[in-house]
N, C-alpha and C. Protein backbone atom coordinates (compact mmCIF):
# COMPACT_ATOMS: atom_id res chain seq x y z
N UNK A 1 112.55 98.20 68.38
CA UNK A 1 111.61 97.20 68.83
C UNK A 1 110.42 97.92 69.47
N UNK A 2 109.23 97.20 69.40
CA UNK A 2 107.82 97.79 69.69
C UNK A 2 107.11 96.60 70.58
N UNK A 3 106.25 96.98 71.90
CA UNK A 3 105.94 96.17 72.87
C UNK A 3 104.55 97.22 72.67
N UNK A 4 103.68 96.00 72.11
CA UNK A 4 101.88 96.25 72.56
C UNK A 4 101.50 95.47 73.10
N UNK A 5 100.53 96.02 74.35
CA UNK A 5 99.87 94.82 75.21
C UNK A 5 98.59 95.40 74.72
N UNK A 6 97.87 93.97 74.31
CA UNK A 6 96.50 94.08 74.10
C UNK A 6 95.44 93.01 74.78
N UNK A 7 94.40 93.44 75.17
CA UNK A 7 93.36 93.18 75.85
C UNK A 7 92.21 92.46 75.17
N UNK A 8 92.17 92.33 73.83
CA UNK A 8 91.26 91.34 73.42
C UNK A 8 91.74 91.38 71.88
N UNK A 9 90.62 90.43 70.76
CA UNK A 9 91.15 90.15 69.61
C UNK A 9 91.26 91.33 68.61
N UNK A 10 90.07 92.22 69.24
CA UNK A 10 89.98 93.60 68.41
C UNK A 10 91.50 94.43 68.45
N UNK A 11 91.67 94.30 69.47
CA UNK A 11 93.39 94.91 70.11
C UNK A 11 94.07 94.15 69.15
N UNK A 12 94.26 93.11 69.23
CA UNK A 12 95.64 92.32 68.58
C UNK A 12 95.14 92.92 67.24
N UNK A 13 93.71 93.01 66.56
CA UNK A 13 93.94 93.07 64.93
C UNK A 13 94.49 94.73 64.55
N UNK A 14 94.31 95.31 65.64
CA UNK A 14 94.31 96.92 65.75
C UNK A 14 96.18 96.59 65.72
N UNK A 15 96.84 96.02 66.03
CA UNK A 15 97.82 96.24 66.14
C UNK A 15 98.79 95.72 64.84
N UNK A 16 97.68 94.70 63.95
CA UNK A 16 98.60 94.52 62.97
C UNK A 16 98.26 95.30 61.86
N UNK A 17 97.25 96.42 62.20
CA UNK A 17 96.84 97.24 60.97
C UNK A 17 97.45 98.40 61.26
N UNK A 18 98.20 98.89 62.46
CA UNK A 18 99.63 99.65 63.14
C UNK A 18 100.29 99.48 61.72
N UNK A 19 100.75 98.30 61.96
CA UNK A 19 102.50 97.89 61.24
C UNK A 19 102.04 97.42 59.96
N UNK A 20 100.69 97.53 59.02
CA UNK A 20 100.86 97.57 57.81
C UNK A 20 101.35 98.52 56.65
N UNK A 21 100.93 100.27 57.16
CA UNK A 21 101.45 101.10 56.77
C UNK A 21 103.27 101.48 56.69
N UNK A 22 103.66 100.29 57.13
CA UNK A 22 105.00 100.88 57.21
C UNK A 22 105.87 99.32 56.93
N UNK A 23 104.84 98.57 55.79
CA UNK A 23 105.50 97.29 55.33
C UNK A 23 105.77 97.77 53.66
N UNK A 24 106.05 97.50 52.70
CA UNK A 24 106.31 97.60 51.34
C UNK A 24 106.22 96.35 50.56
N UNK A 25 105.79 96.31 49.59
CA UNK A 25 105.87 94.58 48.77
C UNK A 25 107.34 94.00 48.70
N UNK A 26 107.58 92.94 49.00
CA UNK A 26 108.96 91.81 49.29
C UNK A 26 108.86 92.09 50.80
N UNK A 27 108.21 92.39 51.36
CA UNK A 27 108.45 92.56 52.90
C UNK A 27 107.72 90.79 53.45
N UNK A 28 108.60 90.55 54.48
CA UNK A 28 108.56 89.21 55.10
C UNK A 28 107.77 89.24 56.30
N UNK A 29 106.88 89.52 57.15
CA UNK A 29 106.60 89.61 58.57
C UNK A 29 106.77 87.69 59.64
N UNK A 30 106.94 87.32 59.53
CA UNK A 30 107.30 86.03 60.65
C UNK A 30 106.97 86.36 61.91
N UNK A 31 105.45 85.57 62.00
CA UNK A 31 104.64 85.22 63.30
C UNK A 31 104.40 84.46 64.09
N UNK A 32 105.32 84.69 65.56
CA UNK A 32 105.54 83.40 66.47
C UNK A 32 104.61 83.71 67.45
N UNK A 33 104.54 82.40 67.97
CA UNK A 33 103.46 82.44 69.15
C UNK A 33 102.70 80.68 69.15
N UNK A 34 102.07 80.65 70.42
CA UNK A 34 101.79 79.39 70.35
C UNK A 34 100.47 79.86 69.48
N UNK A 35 99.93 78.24 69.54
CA UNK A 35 98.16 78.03 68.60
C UNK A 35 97.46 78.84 69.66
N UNK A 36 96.71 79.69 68.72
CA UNK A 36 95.60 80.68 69.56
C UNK A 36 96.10 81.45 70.44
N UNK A 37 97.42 81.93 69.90
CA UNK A 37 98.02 82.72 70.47
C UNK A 37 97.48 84.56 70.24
N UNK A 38 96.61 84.63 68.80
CA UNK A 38 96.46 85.60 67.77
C UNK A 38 96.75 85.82 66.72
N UNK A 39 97.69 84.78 65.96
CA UNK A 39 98.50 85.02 65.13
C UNK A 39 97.69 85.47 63.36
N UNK A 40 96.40 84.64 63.56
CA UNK A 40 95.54 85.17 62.31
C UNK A 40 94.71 86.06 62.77
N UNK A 41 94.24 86.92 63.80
CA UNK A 41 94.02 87.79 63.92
C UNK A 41 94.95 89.46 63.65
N UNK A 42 96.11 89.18 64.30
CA UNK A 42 97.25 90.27 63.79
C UNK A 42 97.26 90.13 62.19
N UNK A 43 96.92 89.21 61.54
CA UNK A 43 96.95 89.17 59.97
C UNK A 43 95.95 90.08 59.61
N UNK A 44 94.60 89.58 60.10
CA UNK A 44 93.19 89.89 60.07
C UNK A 44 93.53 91.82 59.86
N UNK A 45 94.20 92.14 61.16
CA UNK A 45 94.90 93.48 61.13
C UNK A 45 95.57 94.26 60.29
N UNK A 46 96.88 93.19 59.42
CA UNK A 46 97.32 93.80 58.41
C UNK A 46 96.92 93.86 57.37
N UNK A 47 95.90 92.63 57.11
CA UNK A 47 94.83 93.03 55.78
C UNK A 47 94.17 94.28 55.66
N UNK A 48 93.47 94.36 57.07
CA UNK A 48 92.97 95.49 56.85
C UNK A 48 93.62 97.07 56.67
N UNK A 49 94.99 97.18 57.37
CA UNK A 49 95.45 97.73 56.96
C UNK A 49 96.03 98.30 55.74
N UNK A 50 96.20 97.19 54.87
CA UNK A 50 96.44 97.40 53.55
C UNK A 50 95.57 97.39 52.56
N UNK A 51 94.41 97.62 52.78
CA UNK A 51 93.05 98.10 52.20
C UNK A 51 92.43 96.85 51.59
N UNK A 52 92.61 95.42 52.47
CA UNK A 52 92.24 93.98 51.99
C UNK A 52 91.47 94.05 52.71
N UNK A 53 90.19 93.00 52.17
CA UNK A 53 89.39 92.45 53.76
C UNK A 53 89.78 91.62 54.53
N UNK A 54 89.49 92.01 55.62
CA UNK A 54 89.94 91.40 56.94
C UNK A 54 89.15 90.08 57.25
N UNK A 55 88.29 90.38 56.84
CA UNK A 55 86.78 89.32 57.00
C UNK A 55 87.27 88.11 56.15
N UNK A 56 87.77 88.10 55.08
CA UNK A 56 88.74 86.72 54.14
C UNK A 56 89.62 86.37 54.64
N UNK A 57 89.90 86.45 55.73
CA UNK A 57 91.40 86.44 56.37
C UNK A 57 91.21 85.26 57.07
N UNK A 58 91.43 84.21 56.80
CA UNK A 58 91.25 82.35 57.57
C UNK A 58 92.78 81.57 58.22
N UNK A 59 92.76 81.16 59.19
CA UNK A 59 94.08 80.28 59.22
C UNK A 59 94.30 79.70 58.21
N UNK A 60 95.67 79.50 57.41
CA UNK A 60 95.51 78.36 56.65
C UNK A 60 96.47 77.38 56.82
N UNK A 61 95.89 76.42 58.08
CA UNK A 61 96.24 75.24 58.78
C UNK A 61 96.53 74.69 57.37
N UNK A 62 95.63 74.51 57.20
CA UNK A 62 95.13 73.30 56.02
C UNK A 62 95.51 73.67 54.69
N UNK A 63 95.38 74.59 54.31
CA UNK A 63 95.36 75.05 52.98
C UNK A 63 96.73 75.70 52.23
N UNK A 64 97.57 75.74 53.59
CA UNK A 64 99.15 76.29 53.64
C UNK A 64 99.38 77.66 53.42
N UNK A 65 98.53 78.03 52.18
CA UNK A 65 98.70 79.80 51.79
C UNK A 65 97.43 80.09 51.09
N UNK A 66 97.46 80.85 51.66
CA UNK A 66 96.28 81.93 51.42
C UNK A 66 96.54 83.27 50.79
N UNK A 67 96.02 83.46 49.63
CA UNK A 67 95.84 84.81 49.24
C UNK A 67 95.24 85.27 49.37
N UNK A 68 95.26 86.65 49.66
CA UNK A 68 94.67 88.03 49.41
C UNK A 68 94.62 89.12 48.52
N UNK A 69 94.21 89.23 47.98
CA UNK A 69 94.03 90.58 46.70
C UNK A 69 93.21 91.72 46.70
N UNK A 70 93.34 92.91 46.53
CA UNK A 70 92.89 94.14 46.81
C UNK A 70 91.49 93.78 45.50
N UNK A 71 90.06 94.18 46.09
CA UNK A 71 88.65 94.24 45.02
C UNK A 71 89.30 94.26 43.74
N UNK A 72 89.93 95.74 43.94
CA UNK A 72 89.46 96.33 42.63
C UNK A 72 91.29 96.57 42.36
N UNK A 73 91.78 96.89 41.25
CA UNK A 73 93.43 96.84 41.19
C UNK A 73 93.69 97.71 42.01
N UNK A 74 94.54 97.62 42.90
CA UNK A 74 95.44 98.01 43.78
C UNK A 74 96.82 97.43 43.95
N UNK A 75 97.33 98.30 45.28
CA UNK A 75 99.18 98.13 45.25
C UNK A 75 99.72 97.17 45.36
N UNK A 76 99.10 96.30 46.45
CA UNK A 76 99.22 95.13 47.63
C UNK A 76 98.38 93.89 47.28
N UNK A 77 99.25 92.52 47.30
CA UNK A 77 98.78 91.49 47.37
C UNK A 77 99.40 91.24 48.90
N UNK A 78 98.46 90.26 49.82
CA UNK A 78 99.19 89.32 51.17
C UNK A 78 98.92 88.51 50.94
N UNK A 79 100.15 87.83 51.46
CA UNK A 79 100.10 85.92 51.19
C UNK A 79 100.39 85.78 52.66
N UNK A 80 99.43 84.76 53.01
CA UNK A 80 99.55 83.96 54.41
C UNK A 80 99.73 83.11 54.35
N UNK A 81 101.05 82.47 54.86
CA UNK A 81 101.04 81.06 54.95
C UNK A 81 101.41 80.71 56.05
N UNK A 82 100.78 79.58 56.73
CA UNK A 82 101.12 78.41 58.24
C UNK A 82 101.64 77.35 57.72
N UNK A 83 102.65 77.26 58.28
CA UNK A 83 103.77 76.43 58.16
C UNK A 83 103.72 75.40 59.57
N UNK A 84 102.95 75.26 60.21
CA UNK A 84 102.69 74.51 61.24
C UNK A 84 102.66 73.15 60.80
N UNK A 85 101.74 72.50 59.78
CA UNK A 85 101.83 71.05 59.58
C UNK A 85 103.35 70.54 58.68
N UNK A 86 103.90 71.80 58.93
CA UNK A 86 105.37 71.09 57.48
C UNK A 86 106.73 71.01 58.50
N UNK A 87 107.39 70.14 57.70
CA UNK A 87 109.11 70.22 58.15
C UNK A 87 109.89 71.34 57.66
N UNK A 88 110.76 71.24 57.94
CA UNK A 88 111.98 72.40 56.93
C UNK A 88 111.86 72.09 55.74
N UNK A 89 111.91 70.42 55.77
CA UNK A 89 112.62 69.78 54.39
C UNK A 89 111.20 70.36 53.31
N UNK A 90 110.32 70.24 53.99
CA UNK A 90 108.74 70.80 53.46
C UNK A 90 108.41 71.68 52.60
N UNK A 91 108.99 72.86 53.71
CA UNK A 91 109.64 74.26 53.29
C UNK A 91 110.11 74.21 52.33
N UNK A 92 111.19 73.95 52.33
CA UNK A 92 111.99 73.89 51.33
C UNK A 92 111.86 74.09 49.97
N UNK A 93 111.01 72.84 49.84
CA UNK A 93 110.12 72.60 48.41
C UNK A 93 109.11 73.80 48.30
N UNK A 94 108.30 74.38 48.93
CA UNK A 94 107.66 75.24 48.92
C UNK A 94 108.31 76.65 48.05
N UNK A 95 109.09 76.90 48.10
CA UNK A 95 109.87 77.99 47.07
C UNK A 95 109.58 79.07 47.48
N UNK A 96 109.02 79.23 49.00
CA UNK A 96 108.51 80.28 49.76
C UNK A 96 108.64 81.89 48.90
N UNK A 97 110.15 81.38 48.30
CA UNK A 97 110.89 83.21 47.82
C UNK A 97 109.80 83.55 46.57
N UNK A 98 109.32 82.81 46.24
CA UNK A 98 108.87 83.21 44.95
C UNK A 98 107.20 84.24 45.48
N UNK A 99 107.39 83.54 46.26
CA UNK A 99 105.56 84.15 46.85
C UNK A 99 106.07 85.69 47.18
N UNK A 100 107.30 86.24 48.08
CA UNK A 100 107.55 87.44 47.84
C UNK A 100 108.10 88.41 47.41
N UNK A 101 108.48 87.72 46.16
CA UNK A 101 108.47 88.90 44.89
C UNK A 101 107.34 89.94 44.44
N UNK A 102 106.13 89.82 44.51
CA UNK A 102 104.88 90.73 44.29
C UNK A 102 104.06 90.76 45.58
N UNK A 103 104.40 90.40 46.38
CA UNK A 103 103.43 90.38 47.83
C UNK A 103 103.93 91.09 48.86
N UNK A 104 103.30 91.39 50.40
CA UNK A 104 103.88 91.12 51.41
C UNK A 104 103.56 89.88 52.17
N UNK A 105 104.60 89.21 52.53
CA UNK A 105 104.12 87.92 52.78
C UNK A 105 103.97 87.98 54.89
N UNK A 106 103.23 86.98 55.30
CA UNK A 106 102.73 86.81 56.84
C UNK A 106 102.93 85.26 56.70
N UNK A 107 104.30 85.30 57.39
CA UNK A 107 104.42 83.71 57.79
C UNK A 107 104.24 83.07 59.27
N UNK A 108 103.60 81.89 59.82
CA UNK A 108 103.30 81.73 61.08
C UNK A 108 103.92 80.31 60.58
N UNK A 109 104.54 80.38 62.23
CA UNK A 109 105.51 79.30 62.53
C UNK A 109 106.54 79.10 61.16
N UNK A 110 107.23 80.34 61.74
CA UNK A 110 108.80 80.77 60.80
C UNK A 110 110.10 79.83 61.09
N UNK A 111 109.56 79.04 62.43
CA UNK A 111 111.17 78.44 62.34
C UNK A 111 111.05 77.13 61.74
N UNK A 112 110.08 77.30 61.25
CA UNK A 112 110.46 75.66 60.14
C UNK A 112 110.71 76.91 58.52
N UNK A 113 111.25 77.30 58.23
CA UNK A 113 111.46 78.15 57.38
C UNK A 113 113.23 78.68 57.60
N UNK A 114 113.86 78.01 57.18
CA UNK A 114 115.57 77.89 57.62
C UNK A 114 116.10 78.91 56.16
N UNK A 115 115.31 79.81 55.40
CA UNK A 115 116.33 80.43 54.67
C UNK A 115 115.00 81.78 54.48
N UNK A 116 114.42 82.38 56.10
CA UNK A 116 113.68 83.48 55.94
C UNK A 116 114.74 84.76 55.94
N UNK A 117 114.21 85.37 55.12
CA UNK A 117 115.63 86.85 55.07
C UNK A 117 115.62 87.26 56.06
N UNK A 118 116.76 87.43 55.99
CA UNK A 118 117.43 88.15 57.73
C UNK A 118 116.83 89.91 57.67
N UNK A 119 116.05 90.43 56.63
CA UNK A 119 115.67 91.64 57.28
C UNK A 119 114.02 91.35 57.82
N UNK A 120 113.81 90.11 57.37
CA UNK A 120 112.04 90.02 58.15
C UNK A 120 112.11 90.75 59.30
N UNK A 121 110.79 91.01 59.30
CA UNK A 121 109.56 91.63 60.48
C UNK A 121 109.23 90.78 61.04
N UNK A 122 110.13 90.58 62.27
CA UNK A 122 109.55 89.35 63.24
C UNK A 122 108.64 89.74 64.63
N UNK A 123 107.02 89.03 64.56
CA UNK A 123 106.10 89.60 65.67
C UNK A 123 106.17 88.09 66.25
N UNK A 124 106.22 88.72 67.91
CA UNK A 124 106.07 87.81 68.71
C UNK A 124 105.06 88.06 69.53
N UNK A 125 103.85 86.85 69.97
CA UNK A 125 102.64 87.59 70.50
C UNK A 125 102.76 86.30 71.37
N UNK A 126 102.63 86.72 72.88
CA UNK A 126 103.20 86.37 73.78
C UNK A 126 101.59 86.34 74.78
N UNK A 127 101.19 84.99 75.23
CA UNK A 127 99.84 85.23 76.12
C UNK A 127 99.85 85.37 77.12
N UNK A 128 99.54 86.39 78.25
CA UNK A 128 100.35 86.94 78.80
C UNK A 128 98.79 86.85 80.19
N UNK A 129 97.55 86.42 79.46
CA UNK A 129 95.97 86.13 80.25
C UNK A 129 94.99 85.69 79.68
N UNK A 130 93.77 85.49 79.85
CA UNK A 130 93.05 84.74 78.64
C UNK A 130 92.92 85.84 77.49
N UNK A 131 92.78 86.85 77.71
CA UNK A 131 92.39 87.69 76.35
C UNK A 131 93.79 88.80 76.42
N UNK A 132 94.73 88.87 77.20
CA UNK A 132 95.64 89.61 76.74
C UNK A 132 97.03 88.96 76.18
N UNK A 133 97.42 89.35 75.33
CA UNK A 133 99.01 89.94 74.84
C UNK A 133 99.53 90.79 74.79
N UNK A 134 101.50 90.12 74.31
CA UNK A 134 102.29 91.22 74.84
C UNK A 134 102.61 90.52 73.35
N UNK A 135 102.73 91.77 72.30
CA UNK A 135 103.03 91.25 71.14
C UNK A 135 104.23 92.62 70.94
N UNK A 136 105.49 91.88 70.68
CA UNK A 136 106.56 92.57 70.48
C UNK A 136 106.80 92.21 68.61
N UNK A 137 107.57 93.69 67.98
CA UNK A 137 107.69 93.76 66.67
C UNK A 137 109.14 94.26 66.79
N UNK A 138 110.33 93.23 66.06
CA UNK A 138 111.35 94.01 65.83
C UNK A 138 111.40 93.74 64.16
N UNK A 139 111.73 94.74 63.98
CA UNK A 139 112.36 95.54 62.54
C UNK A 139 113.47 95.52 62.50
């Protein structure tokens, strides 16, 4: 387990571009925390880490999943999806597994998600002041 405290949004994205180098495609990450906690910023992080732009990187309240794709062919696709407006039963239908077969996937608000693999990368980003967190990563 890994405990970063960070001091503003640049911090939190610095910290999810940490833990992209050491994700692989089928990898799960599950991102808890309340709203505006950071949670698409730490994305913002692992995009960039994985040689995506960071700058395309949007909540997707609304839109459920979001892709990402490297310019030009590369290794890495990320799929983001917020699971905030859905139920389990929601989930469900969603077929979540299929999205990470060729991706690494970034899920926010994982516990409506009742069949996430038990080896996910679960980050918890914890507000801890107005601009700091305590964002813990267990592996």
């Amino acid at each position: 387990m890994t405990v970063i405290e960070t001091a503003s949004e640049g911090e939190t994205e610095q910290a999810g571009r940490a833990l992209a180098p050491r994700l692989r495609i089928g990898d799960v990450v599950l991102l808890e925390g309340t709203l505006g906690a950071g949670k698409t910023a730490f994305v913002r992080g692992l995009a960039a880490g994985l040689g995506l732009a960071p700058a395309a990187v949007s909540s997707p309240t609304f839109t459920i999943v979001q892709e990402y794709r490297p310019s030009t062919p590369g290794p890495v696709t990320l799929q983001h999806v917020d699971l905030y407006r859905l139920t389990p039963a929601d989930v469900d239908e969603l077929a979540l597994e299929d999205l990470i077969d060729d991706a690494i996937a970034a899920i926010e608000w994982p516990d409506r998600w009742h069949r996430a693999p038990a080896d996910s990368v679960r980050v918890t980003i914890d507000v801890v002041g107005d601009q700091r967190r305590r964002i813990t990563i267990d592996r």
